[in-house]
N, C-alpha and C. Protein backbone atom coordinates (compact mmCIF):
# COMPACT_ATOMS: atom_id res chain seq x y z
N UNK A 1 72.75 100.46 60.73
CA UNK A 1 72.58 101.42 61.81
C UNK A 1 73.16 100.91 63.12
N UNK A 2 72.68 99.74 63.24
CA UNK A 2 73.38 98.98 64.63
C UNK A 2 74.88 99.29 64.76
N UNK A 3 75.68 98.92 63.72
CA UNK A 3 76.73 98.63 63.47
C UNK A 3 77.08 99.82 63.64
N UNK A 4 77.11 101.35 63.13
CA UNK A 4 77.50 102.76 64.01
C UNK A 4 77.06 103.02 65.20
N UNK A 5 76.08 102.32 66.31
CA UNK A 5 75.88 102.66 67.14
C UNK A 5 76.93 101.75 67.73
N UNK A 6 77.18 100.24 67.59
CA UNK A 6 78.13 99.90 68.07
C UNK A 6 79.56 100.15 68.37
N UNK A 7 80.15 101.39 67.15
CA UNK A 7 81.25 101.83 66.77
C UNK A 7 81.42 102.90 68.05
N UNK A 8 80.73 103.62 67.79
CA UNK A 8 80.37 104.94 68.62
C UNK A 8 80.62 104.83 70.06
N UNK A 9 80.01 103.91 70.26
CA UNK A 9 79.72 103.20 71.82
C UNK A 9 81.23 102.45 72.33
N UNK A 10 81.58 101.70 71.57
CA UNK A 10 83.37 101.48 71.40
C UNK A 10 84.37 102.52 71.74
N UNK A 11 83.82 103.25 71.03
CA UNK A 11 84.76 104.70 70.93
C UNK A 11 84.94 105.48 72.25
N UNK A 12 83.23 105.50 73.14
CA UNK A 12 83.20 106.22 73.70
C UNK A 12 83.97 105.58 75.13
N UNK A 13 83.89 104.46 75.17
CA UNK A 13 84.24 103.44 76.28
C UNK A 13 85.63 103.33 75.93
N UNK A 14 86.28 103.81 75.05
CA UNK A 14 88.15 103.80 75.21
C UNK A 14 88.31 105.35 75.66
N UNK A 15 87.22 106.09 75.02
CA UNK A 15 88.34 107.49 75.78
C UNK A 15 87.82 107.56 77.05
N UNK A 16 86.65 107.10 77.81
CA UNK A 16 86.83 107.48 79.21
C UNK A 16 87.29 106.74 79.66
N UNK A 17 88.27 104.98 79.03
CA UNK A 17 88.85 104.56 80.36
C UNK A 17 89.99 104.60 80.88
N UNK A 18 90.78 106.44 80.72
CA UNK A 18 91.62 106.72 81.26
C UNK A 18 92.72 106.12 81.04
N UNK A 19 93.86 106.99 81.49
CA UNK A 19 95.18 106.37 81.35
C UNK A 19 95.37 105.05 81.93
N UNK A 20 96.01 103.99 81.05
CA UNK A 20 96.82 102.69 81.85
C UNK A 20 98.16 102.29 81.77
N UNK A 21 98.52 103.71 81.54
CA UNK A 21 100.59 103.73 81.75
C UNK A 21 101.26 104.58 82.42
N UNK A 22 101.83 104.76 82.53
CA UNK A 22 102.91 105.87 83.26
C UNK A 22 103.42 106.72 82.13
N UNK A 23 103.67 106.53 80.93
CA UNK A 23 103.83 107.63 80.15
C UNK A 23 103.86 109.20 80.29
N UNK A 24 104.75 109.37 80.67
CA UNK A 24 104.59 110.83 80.36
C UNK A 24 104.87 111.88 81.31
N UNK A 25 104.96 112.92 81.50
CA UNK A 25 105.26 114.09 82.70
C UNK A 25 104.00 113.91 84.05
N UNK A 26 104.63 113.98 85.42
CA UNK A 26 103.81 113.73 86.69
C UNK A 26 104.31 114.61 87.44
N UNK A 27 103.76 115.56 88.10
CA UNK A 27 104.22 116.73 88.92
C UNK A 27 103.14 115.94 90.44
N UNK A 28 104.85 116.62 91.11
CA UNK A 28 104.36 115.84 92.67
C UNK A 28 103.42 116.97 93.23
N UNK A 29 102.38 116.56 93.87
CA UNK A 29 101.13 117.11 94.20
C UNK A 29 101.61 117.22 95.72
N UNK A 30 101.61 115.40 96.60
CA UNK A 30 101.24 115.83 98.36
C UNK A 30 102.52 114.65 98.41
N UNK A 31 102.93 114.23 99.52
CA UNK A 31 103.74 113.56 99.99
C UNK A 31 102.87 113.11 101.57
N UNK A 32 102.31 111.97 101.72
CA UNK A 32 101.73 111.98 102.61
C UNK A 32 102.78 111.25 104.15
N UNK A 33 102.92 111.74 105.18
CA UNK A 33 104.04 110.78 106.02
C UNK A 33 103.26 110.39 107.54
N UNK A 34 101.75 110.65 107.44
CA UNK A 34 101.14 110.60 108.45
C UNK A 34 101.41 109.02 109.46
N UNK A 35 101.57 108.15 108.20
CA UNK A 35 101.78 106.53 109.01
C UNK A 35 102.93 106.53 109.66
N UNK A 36 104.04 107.13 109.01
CA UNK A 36 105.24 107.22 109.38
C UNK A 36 105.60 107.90 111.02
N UNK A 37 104.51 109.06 110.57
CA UNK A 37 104.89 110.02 111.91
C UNK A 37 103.91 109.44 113.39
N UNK A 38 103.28 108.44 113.05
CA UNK A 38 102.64 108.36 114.04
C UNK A 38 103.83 106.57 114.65
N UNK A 39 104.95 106.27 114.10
CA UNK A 39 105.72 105.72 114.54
C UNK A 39 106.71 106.46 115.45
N UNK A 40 106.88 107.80 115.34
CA UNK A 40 107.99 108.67 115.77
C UNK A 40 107.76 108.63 117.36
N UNK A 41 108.88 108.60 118.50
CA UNK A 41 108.06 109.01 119.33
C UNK A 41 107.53 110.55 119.64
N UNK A 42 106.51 110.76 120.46
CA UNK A 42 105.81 111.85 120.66
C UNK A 42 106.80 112.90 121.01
N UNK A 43 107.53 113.04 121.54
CA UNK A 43 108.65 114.20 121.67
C UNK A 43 109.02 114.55 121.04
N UNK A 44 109.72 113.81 119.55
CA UNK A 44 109.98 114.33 118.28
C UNK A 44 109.54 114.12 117.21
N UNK A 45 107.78 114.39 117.47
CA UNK A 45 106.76 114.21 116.06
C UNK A 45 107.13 115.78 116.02
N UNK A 46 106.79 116.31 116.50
CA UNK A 46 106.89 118.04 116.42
C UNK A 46 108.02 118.40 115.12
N UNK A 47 109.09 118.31 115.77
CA UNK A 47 109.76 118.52 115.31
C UNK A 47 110.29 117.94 113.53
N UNK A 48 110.05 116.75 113.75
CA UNK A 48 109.77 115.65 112.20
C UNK A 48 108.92 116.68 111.63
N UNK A 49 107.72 116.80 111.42
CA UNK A 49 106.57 117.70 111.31
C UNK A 49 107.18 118.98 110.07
N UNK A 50 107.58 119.41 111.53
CA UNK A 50 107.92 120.84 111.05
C UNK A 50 109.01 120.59 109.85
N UNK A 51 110.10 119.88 110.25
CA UNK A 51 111.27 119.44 108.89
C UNK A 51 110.65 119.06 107.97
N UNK A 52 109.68 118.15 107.85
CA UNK A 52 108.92 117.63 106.89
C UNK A 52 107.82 118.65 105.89
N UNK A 53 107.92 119.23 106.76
CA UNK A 53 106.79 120.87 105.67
C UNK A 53 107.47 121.47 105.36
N UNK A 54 108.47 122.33 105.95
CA UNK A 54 109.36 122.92 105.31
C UNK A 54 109.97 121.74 103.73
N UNK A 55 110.07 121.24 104.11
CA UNK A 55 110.36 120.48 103.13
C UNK A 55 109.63 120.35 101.60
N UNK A 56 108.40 119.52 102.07
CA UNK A 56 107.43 119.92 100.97
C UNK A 56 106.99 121.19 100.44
N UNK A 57 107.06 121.82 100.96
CA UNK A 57 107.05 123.57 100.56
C UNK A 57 108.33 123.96 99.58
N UNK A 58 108.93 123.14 99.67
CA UNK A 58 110.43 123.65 98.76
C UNK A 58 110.09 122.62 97.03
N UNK A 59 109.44 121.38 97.66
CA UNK A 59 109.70 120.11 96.35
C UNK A 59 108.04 120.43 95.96
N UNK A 60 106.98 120.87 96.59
CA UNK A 60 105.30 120.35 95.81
C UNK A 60 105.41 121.21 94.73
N UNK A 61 104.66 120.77 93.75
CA UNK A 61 104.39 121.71 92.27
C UNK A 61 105.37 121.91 91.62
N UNK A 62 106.64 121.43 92.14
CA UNK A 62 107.93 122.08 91.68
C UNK A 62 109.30 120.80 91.05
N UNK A 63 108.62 119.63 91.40
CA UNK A 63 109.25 118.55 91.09
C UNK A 63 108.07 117.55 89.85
N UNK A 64 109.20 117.12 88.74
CA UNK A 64 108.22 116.73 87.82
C UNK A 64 109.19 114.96 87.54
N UNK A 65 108.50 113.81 87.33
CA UNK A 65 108.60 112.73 86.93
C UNK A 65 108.52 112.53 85.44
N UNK A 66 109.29 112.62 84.58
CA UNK A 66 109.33 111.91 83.26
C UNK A 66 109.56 110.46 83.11
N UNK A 67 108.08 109.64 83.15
CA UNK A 67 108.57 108.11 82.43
C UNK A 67 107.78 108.13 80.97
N UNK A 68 109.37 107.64 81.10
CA UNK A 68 109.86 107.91 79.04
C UNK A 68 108.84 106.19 78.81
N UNK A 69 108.99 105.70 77.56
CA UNK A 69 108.90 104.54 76.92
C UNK A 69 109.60 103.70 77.16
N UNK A 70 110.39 103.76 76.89
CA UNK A 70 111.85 102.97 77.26
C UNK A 70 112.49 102.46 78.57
N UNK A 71 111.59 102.67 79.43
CA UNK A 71 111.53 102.42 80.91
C UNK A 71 112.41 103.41 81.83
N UNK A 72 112.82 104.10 80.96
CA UNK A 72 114.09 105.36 81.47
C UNK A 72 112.75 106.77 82.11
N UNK A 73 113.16 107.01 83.04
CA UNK A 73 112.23 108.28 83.96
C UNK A 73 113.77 108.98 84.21
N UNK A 74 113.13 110.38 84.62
CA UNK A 74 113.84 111.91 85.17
C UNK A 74 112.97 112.52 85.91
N UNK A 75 113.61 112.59 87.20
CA UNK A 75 113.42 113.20 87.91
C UNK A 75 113.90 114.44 88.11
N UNK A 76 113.00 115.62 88.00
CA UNK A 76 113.71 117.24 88.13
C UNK A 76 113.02 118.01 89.54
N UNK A 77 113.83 117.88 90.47
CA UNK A 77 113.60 118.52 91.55
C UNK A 77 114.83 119.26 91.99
N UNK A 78 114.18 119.84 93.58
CA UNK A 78 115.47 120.89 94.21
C UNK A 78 116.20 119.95 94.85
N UNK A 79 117.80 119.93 94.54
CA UNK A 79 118.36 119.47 95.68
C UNK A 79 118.79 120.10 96.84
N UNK A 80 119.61 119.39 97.80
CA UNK A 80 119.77 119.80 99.04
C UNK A 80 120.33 121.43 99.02
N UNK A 81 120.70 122.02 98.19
CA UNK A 81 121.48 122.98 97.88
C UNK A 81 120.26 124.04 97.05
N UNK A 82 119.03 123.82 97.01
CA UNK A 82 118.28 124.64 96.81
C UNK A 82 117.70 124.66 95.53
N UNK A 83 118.85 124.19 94.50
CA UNK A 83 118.48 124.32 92.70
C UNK A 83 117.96 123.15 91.95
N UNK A 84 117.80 123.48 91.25
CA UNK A 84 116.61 122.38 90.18
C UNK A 84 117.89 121.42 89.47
N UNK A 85 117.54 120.32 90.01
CA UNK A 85 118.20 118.81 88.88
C UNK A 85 117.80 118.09 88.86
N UNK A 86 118.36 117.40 88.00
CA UNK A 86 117.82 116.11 86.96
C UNK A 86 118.17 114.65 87.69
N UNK A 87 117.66 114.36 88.39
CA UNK A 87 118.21 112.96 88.41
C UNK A 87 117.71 111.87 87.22
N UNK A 88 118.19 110.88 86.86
CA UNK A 88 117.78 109.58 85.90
C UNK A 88 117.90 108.42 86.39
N UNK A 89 116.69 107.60 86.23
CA UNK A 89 117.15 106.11 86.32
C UNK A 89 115.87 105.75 85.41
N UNK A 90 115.60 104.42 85.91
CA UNK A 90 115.33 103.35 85.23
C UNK A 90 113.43 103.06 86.08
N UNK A 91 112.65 102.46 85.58
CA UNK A 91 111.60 102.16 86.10
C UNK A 91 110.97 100.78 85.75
N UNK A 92 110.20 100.05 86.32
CA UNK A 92 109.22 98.86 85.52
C UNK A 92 108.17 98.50 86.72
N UNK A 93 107.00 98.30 86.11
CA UNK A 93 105.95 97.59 86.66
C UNK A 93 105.72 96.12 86.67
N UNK A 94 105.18 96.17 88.04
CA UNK A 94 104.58 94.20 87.71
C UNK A 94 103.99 94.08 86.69
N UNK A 95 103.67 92.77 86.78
CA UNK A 95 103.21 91.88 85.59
C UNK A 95 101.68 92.24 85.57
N UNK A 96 101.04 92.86 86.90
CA UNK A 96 99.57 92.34 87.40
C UNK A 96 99.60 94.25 87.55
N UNK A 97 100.52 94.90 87.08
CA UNK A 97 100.64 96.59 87.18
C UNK A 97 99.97 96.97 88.32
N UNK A 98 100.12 96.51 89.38
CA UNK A 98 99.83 96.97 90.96
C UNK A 98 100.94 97.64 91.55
N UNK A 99 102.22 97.83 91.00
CA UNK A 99 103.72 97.80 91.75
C UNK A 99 104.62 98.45 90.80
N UNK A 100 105.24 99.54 91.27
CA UNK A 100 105.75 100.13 90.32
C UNK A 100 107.24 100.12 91.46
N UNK A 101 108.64 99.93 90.25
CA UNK A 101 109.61 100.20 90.59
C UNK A 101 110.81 100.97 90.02
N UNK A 102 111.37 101.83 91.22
CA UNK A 102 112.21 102.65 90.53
C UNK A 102 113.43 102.65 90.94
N UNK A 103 114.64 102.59 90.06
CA UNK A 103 116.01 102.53 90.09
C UNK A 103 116.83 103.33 89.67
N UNK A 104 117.33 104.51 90.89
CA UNK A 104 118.00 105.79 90.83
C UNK A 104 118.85 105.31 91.46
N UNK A 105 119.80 106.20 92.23
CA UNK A 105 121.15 105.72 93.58
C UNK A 105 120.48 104.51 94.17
N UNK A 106 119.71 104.00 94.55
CA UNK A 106 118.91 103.36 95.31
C UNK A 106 117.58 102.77 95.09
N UNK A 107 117.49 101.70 95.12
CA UNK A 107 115.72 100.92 94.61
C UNK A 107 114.80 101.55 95.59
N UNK A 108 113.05 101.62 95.06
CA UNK A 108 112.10 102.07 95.56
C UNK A 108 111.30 101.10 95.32
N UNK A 109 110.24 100.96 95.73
CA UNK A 109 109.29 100.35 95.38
C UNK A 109 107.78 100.53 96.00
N UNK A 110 107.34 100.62 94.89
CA UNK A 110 105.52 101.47 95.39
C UNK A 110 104.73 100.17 95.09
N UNK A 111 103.21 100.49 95.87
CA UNK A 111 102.10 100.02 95.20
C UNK A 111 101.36 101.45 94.96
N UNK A 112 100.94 100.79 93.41
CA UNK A 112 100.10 101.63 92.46
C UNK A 112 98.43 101.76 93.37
N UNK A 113 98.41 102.75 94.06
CA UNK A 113 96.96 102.32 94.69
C UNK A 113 96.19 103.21 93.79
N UNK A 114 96.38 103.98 92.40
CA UNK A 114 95.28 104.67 91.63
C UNK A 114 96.02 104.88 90.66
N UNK A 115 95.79 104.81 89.50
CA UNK A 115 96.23 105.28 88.12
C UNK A 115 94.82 105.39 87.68
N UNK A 116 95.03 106.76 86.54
CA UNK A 116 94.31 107.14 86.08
C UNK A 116 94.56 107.86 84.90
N UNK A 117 94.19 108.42 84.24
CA UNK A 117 94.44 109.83 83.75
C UNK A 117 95.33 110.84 83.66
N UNK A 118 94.53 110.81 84.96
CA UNK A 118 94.53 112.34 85.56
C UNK A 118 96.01 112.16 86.96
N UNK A 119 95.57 111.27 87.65
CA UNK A 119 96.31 111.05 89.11
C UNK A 119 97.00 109.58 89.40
N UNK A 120 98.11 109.60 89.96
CA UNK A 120 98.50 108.83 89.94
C UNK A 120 98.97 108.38 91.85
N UNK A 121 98.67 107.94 92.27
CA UNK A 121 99.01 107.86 93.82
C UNK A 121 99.93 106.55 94.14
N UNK A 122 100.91 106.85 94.79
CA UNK A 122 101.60 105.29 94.96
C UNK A 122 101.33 105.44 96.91
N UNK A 123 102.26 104.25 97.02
CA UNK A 123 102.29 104.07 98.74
C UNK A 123 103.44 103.36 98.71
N UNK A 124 104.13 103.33 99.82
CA UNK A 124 105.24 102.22 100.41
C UNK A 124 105.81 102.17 101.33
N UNK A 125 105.81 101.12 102.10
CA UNK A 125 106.24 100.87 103.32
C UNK A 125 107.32 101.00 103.69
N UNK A 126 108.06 101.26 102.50
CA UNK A 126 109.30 101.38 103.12
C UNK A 126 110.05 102.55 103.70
N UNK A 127 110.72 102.36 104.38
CA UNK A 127 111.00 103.65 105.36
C UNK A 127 111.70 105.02 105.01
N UNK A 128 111.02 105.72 105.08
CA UNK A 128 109.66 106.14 105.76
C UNK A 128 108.12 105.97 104.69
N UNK A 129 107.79 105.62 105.82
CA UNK A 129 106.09 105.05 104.70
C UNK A 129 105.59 106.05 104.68
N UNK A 130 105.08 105.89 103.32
CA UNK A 130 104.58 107.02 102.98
C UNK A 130 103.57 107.37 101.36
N UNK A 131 102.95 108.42 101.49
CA UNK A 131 102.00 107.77 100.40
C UNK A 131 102.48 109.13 99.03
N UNK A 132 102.44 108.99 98.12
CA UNK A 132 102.91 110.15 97.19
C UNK A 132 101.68 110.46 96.11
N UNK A 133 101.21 111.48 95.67
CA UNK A 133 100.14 111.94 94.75
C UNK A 133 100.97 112.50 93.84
N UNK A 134 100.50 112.39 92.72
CA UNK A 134 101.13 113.10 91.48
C UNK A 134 100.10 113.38 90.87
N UNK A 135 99.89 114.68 89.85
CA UNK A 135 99.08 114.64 88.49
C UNK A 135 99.77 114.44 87.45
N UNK A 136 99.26 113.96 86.24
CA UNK A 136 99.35 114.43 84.89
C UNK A 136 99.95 115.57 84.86
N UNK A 137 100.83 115.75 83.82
CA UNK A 137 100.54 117.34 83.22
C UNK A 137 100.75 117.08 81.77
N UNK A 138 99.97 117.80 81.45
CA UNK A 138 99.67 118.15 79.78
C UNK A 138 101.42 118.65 79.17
């Protein structure tokens, strides 16, 4: 009897402890640039602001992250020209999976401040700092 309660109890403690990969489709949720904008000076936060929403209003819900297995991700968002494409590159995490990096035209580099499941949030200082939310999608 022990021995199925032990099983059970095993069981139940792997499916709630959530995702611990990047696997799979991530639709961008928020783009956060608040650290950023409070570097701007005050004359042209306004204006940053406003470019910056308009902006996200064109890419939230509408841009999706594929990391494949193979360390290969796709990115499908609008480009400057309004329509949906594919960009591709390459991705890998630290050793200690705090740090995720990505290699398109240009290197990125995040810290992983939540993986989960469900959500995935990075941050990075690099310019412009800024924090990014993604979900899952099924």
């Amino acid at each position: 009897m022990f021995k199925y309660i032990f099983i059970l109890v095993l069981f139940l403690v792997s499916c709630s402890s959530g995702k611990t990969d990047l696997h799979g489709k991530w639709v961008l949720k928020n783009i956060d640039y608040t650290e950023f904008q409070e570097s701007i000076p005050e004359d042209k936060r306004e204006s940053f602001t406003r470019e910056i929403n308009n902006q996200l209003s064109q890419i939230l819900d509408k841009t999706v992250f594929d990391f494949q297995k193979d360390k290969k991700f796709e990115l499908e968002t609008i480009d400057v020209n309004g329509k949906m494409k594919i960009f591709k590159g390459t991705y890998y995490m630290s050793d200690k999976q705090d740090s995720l990096y990505l290699e398109m035209d240009f290197p990125e580099s995040y810290k992983i401040v939540k993986l989960t499941k469900e959500d995935l949030i990075l941050h990075t200082s690099e310019a412009p700092t800024r924090t990014v939310t993604l979900k899952y999608k099924d």
